[in-house]
Structures are given as C-alpha cells and as structure tokens.
Protein backbone atom coordinates (compact mmCIF):
# COMPACT_ATOMS: atom_id res chain seq x y z
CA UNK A 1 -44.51 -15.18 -14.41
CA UNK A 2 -45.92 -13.81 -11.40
CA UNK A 3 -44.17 -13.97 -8.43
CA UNK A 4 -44.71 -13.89 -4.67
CA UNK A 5 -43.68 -10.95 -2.20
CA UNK A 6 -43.47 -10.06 1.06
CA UNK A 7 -46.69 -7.98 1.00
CA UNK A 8 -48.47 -10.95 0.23
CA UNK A 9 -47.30 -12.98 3.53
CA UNK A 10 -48.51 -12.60 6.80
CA UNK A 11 -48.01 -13.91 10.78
CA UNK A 12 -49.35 -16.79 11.86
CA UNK A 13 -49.24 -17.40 15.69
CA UNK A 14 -49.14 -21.34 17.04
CA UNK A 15 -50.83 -22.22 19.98
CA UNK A 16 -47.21 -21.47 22.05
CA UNK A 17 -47.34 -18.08 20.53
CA UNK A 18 -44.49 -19.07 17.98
CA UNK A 19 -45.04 -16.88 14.83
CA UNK A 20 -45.54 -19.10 12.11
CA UNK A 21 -45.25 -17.35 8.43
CA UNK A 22 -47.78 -18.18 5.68
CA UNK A 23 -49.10 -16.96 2.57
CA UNK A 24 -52.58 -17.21 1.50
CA UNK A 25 -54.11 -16.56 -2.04
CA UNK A 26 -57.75 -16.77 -3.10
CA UNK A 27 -58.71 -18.88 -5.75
CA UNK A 28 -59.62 -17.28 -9.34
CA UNK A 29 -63.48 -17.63 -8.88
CA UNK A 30 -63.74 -19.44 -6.27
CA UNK A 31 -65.02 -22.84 -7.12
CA UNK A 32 -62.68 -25.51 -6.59
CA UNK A 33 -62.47 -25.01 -2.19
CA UNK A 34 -59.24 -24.93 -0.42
CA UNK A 35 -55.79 -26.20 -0.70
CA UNK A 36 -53.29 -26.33 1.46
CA UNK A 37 -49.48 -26.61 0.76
CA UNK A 38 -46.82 -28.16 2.86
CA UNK A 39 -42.72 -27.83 1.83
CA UNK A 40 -40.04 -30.12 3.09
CA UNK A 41 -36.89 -29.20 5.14
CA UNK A 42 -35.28 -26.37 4.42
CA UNK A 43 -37.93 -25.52 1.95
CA UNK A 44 -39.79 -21.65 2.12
CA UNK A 45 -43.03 -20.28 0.68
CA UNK A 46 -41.07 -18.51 -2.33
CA UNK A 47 -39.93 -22.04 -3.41
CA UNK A 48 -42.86 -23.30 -4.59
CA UNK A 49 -44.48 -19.64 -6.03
CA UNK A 50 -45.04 -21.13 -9.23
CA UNK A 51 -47.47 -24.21 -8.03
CA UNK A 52 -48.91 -22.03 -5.52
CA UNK A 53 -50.45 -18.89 -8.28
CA UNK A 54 -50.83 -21.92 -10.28
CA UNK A 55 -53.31 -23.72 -8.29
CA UNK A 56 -55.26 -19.95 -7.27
CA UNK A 57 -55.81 -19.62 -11.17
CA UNK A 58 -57.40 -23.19 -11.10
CA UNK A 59 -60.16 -21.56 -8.68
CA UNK A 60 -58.34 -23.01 -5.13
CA UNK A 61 -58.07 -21.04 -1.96
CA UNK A 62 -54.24 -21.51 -1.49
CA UNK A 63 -52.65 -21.17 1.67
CA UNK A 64 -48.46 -22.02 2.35
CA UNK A 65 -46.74 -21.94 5.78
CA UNK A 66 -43.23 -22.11 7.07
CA UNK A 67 -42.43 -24.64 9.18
CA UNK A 68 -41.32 -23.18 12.91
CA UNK A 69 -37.55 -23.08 12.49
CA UNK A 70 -36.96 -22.57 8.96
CA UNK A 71 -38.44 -20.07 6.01
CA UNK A 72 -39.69 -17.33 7.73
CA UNK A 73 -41.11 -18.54 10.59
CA UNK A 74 -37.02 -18.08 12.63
CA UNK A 75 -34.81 -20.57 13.89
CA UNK A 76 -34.93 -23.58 16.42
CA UNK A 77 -31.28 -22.52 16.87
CA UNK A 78 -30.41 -18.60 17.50
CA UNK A 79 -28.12 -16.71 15.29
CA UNK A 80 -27.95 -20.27 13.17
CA UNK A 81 -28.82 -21.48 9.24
CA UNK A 82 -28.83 -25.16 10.59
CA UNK A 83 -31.96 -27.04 10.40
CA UNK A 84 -32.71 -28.25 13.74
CA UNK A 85 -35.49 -30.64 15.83
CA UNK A 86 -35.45 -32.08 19.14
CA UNK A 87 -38.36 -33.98 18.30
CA UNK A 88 -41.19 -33.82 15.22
CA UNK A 89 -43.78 -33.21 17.67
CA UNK A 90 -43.68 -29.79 17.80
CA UNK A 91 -44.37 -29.36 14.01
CA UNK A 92 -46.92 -32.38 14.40
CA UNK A 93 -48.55 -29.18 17.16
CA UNK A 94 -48.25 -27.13 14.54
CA UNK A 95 -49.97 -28.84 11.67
CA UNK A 96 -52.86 -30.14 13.71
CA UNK A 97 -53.27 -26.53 15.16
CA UNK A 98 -52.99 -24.91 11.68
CA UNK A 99 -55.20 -27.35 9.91
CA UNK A 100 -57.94 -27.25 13.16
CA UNK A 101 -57.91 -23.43 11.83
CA UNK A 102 -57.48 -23.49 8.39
CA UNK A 103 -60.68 -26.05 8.23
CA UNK A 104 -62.82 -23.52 10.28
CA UNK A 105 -62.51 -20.74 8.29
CA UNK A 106 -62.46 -21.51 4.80
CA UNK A 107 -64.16 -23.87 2.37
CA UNK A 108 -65.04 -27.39 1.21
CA UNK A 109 -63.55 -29.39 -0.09
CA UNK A 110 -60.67 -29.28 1.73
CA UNK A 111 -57.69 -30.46 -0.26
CA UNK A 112 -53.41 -31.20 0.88
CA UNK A 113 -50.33 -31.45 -1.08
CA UNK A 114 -46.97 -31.96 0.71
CA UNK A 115 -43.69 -32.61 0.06
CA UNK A 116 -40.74 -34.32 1.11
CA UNK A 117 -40.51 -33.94 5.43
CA UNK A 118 -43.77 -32.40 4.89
CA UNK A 119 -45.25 -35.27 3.40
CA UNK A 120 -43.91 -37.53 6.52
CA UNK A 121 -45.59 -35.30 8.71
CA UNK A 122 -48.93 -34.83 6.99
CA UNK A 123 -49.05 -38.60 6.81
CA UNK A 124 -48.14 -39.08 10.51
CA UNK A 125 -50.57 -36.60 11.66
CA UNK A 126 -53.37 -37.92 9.19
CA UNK A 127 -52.67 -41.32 10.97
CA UNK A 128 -52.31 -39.78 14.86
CA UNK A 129 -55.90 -38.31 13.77
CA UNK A 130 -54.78 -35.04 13.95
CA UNK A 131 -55.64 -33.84 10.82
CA UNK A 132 -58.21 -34.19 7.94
CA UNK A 133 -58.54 -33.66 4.38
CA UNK A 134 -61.35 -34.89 1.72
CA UNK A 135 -57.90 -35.56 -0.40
CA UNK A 136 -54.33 -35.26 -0.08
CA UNK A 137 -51.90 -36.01 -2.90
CA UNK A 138 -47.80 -36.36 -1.41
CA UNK A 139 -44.54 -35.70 -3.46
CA UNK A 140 -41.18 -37.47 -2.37
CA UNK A 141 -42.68 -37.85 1.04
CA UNK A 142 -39.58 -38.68 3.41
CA UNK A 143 -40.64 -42.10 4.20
CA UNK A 144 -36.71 -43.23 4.10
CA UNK A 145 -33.72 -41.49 3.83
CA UNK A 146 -31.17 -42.29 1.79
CA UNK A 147 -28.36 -42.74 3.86
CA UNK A 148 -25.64 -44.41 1.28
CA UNK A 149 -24.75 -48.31 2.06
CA UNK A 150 -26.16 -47.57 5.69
CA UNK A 151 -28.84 -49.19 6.49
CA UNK A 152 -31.56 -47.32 8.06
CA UNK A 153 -30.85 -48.83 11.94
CA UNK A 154 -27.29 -48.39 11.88
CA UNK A 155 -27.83 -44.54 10.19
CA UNK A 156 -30.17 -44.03 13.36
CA UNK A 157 -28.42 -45.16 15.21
CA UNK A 158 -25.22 -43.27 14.46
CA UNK A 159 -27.19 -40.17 14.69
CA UNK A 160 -28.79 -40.91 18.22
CA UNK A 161 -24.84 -41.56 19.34
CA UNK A 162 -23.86 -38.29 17.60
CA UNK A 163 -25.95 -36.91 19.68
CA UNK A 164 -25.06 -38.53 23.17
CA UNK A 165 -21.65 -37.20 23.01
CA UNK A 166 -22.85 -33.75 22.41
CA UNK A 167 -23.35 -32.87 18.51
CA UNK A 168 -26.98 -32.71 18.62
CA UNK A 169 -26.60 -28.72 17.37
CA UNK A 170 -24.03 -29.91 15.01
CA UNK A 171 -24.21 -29.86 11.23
CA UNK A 172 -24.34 -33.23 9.43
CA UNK A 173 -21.48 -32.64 7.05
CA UNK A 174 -20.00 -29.77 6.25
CA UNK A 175 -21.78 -26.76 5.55
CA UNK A 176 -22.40 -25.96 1.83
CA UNK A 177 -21.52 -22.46 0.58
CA UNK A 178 -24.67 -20.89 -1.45
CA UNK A 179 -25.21 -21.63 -5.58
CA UNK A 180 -23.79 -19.40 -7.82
CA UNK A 181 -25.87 -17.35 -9.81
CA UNK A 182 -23.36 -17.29 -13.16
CA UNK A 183 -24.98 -18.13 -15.61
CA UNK A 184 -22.23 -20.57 -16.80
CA UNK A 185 -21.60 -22.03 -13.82
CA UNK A 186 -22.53 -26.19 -13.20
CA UNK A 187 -25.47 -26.90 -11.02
CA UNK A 188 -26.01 -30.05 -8.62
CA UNK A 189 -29.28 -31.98 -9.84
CA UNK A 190 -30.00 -33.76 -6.52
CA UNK A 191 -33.22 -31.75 -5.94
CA UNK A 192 -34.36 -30.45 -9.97
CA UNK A 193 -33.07 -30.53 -13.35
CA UNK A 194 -34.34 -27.14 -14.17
CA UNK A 195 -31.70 -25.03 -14.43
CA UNK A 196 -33.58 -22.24 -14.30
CA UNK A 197 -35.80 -23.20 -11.09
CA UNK A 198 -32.57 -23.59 -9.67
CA UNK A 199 -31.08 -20.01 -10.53
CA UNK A 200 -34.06 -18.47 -9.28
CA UNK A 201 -34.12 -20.22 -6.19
CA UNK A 202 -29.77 -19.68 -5.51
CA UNK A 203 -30.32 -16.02 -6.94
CA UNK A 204 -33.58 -15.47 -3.71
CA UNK A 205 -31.49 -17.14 -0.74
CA UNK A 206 -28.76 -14.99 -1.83
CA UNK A 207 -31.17 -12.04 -1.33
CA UNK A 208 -33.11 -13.19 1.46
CA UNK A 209 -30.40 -15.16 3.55
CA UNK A 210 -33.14 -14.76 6.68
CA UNK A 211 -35.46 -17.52 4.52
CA UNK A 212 -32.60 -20.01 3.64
CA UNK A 213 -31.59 -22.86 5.72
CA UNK A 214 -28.69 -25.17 5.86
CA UNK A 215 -28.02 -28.60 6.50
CA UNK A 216 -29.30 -30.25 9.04
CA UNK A 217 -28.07 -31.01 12.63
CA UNK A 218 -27.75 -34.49 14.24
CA UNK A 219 -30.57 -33.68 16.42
CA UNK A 220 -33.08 -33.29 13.09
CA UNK A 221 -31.25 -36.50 11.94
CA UNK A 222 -32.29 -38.42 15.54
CA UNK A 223 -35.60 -36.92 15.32
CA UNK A 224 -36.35 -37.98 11.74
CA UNK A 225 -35.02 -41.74 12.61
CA UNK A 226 -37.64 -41.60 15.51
CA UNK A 227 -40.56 -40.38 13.69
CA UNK A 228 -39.78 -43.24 11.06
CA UNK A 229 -39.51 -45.49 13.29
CA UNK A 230 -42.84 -44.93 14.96
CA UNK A 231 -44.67 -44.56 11.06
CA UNK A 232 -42.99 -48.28 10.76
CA UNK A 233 -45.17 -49.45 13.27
CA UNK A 234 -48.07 -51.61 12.45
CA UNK A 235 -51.32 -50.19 12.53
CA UNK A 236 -50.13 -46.69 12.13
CA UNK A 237 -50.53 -45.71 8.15
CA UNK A 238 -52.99 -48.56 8.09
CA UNK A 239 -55.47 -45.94 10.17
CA UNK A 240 -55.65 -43.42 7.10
CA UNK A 241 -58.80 -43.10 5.38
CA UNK A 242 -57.87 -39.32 3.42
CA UNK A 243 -57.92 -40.69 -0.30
CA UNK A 244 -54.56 -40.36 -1.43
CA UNK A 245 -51.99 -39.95 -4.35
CA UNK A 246 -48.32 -40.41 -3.89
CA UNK A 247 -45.76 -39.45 -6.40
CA UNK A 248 -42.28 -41.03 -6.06
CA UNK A 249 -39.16 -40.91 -8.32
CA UNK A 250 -36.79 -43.89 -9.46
CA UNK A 251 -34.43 -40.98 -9.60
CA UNK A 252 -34.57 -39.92 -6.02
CA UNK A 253 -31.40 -39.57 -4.07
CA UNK A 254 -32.68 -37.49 -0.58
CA UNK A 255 -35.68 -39.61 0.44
CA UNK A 256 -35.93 -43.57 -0.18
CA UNK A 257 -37.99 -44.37 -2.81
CA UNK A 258 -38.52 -48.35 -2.27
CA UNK A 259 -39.90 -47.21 1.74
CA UNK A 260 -42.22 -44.56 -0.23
CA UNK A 261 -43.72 -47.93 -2.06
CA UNK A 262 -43.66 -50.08 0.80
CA UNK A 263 -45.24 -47.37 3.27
CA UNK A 264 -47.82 -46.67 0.21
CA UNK A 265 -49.18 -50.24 0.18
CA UNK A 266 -50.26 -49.76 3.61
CA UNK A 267 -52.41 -46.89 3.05
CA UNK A 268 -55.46 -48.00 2.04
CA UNK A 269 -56.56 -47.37 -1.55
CA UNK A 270 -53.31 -44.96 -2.11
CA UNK A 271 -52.40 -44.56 -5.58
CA UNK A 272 -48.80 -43.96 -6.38
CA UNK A 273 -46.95 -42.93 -9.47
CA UNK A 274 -43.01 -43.73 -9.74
CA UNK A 275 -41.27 -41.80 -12.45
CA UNK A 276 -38.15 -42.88 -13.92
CA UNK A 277 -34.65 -42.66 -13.08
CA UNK A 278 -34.08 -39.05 -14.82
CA UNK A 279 -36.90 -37.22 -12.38
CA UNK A 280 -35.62 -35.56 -8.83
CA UNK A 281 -36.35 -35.61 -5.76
CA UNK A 282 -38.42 -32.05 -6.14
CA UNK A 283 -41.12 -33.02 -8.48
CA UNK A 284 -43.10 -30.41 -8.81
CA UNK A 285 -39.95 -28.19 -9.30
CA UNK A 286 -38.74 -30.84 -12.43
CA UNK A 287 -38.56 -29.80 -15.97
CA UNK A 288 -41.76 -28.52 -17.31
CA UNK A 289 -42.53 -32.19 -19.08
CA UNK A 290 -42.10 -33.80 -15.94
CA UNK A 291 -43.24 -30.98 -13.68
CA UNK A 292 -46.71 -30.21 -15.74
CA UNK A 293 -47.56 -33.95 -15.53
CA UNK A 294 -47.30 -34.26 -12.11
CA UNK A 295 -49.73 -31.23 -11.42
CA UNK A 296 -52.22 -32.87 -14.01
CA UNK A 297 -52.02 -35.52 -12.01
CA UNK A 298 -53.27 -34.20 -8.93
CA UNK A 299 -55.96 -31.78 -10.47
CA UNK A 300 -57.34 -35.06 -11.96
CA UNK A 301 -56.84 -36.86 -8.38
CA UNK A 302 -59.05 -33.80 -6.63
CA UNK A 303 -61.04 -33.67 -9.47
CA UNK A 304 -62.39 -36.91 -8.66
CA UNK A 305 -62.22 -37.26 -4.74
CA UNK A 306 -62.71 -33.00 -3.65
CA UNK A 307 -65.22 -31.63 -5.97
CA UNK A 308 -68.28 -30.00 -4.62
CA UNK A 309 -71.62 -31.13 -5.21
C-alpha cells in the first residue's frame, strides 16, 4: 500500500506565523474538486495515509494538516508529549484561516471530512460562520466525552478546579508508555479493531516520537468542557446550512455517542449513521468491513451534494 513521507509534507504558516504542517495530494484526474481532512487529538497526517491516497485515486484534491500543538505542527507545551489548550479558539483561528486559503486556491466543489476533536471544531466553526463547505461528512465528532458515571457538569467542572489549583499543564491520568510492536503482544481496542492499523500506527510513533502525542492536560480537558458548552447553546448548530453526514458508533468509548445524536438533530437535514456496538471510536481506521462502508458512505454523500455540473 502506498504510504506517506516526509517529502510529501510541507509548512504551513497561520496568520501568527505558527508553522502549521500539512500534506497535500492531487487528485487522480482531477474531477471530483477538493477535500479537505481534519484528525482528532493527538491524531497526525500519517494516521490516516490510507483514506487520504484513497480519496486522491477517487479524483479529489486532498489536503491534511496538523493541528498547532500536536503532529508536526510542535507543541503548545515545550520539551512536552502532553496535549495541551488554553482555549479552542486558537485552532478555531486556524481552521477559518486555513480553509479562507484552501478555498482560494483550489477547486469546486469544496468537500470536509473530520474526525473526532476535529469534527467539534469543524462544526463549531461551520456554525461561528467561519468556514464553508458545499458538503462535510463527520466521524465520532467529540460532541460528548465520555467521562465514566460523571456527568458532563460535574466532569467540567472537576477539570476547571484542576486547573485553579495549578494542574492546568498536568496530564489527565497517568501517562501511557508506547504500544508494543510484538507481534504477539495484546492490543487495547478503544480506538480500532484492526490489529494491523494499530501495529503500523505503534510501530511510526515509535519512529517518529516528534509526531506522537500523549494524553491530555487539564487545561485541554477545561477547554473542551467550554467549547461544549457553548455548541450546547441554542441557536448555535441550528445556524449550519453545509449538508451533512455524521457517522457515530454504539461502540464508542472516547466521545459520547447519545450527544453525537442529540447535537445531530439540530443540524438541519444531517444524516447520521450509528453502527453497532462492535465498531470504535476511529471509524475510518475499523476493520476493512466496517472501514470500506463507511468511505462508501461518504463518496455516495458527495456524490450527491459536491459534484460539479
């Protein structure tokens, strides 16, 4: 399977002059128009290689980016693997920046798929008006996070009192030591089932330890209480007019997937598909069955709403 490398990515700057890393690809033939891909936390480029070549052989103009603190685009935090925000406005900057330039220079239709924290940010942004897209289809988006018995107000605000007594640069948890790569060796199936997606993923942040990221810090945790609190709003998803197609899994246990319904029936004319208990919370990273229908899904889904004339 082809693969991605560092050749192929490039600097990006942000509007602060933050270098921002990306990864553009041009679409076999050129005739579908342009997609761009958003990751979650702690996700990089590399992560989603497969979907990405996959969608340039479909005829897309692909491009990927790093969010500012994690992949390849450095740290919030110096000298730190934590995953760290003071707020989600500066990657709401960044998106609406990105997007403004990513629309000017390539394409129509312009297309979005986004997972996980990216999907909570692409919807925010669509609904600030920020952003744009003739379609946008949204894996796990982080419209909830499972926080155990907690309920979501006392989980916030646990982390906002974390970080009033000084733990905002502090891991949640304990820090997890990297996969093994032994073959034999048991794998957690929070994110995939794939055993080899999972391999391949431990076997590059073992390489590349500049790219991985760790758990996040009670400061991301505040922030990402904040930013759901303000998407709970009324009026706020209500604005969205971007057709869209949300895919959600009984199975889930990172984001919540009862919000991701709830927050879909305020978007109006979303579509969402739940799978069943055995799918993850990284979809298009599943098992090929569940993995290959998902991606069907969404080529059908811009097939109908992006096509050009």
């Amino acid at each position: 399977m082809p693969t991605l490398d560092d050749a192929m990515m490039e600097s990006w700057p942000a509007p602060d002059g933050w270098p921002l890393r990306r990864v553009r690809l041009s679409g076999r033939g050129g005739a579908r128009g342009s997609l761009l891909f958003i990751g979650g936390r702690a996700d990089h480029i590399e992560k989603y290689d497969e979907a990405l070549i996959g969608w340039a052989e479909q005829g897309w103009d692909v491009e990927s980016v790093d969010w500012r603190g994690q992949g390849g685009s450095g740290r919030l935090i110096q000298g730190s693997a934590l995953g760290h925000a003071e707020d989600f406005g500066c990657w709401l900057e960044d998106i609406e920046a990105y997007a403004e330039d990513w629309h000017t220079r390539t394409s129509a239709p312009h297309v979005i798929v986004a997972h996980s924290m990216g999907g909570h940010l692409v919807l925010r942004a669509l609904a600030e008006g920020r952003i744009t897209a003739d379609a946008v289809a949204l894996s796990a988006p982080m419209l909830g996070i499972r926080a155990g018995p907690l309920p979501q107000w006392l989980a916030g605000g646990i982390a906002a009192a974390a970080c009033a007594v000084g733990l905002g640069r502090k891991a949640v948890g304990r820090v997890r030591e990297a996969l093994s790569v032994d073959e034999g060796t048991a794998l957690p199936t929070v994110l995939t089932h794939d055993r080899e997606r999972l391999l391949r993923e431990a076997r590059f942040e073992l390489e590349r330890p500049d790219v991985a990221l760790g758990p996040p810090t009670w400061g991301w945790l505040r922030a990402a209480f904040r930013s759901l609190a303000w998407m709970a709003r009324p009026d706020t998803l209500e604005r969205i007019t971007a057709p869209m197609l949300i895919l959600a899994s009984a199975g889930d246990r990172v984001v919540s997937t009862p919000a991701i319904i709830r927050a879909a029936a305020r978007v109006p004319g979303a579509r969402i598909h739940v799978y069943g208990a055995d799918v993850a919370h990284e979809i298009l990273r599943e098992v090929d069955a569940v993995r290959d229908d998902a991606l069907a899904r969404i080529d059908a889904f811009f097939a109908e709403y992006a096509s050009r004339p």
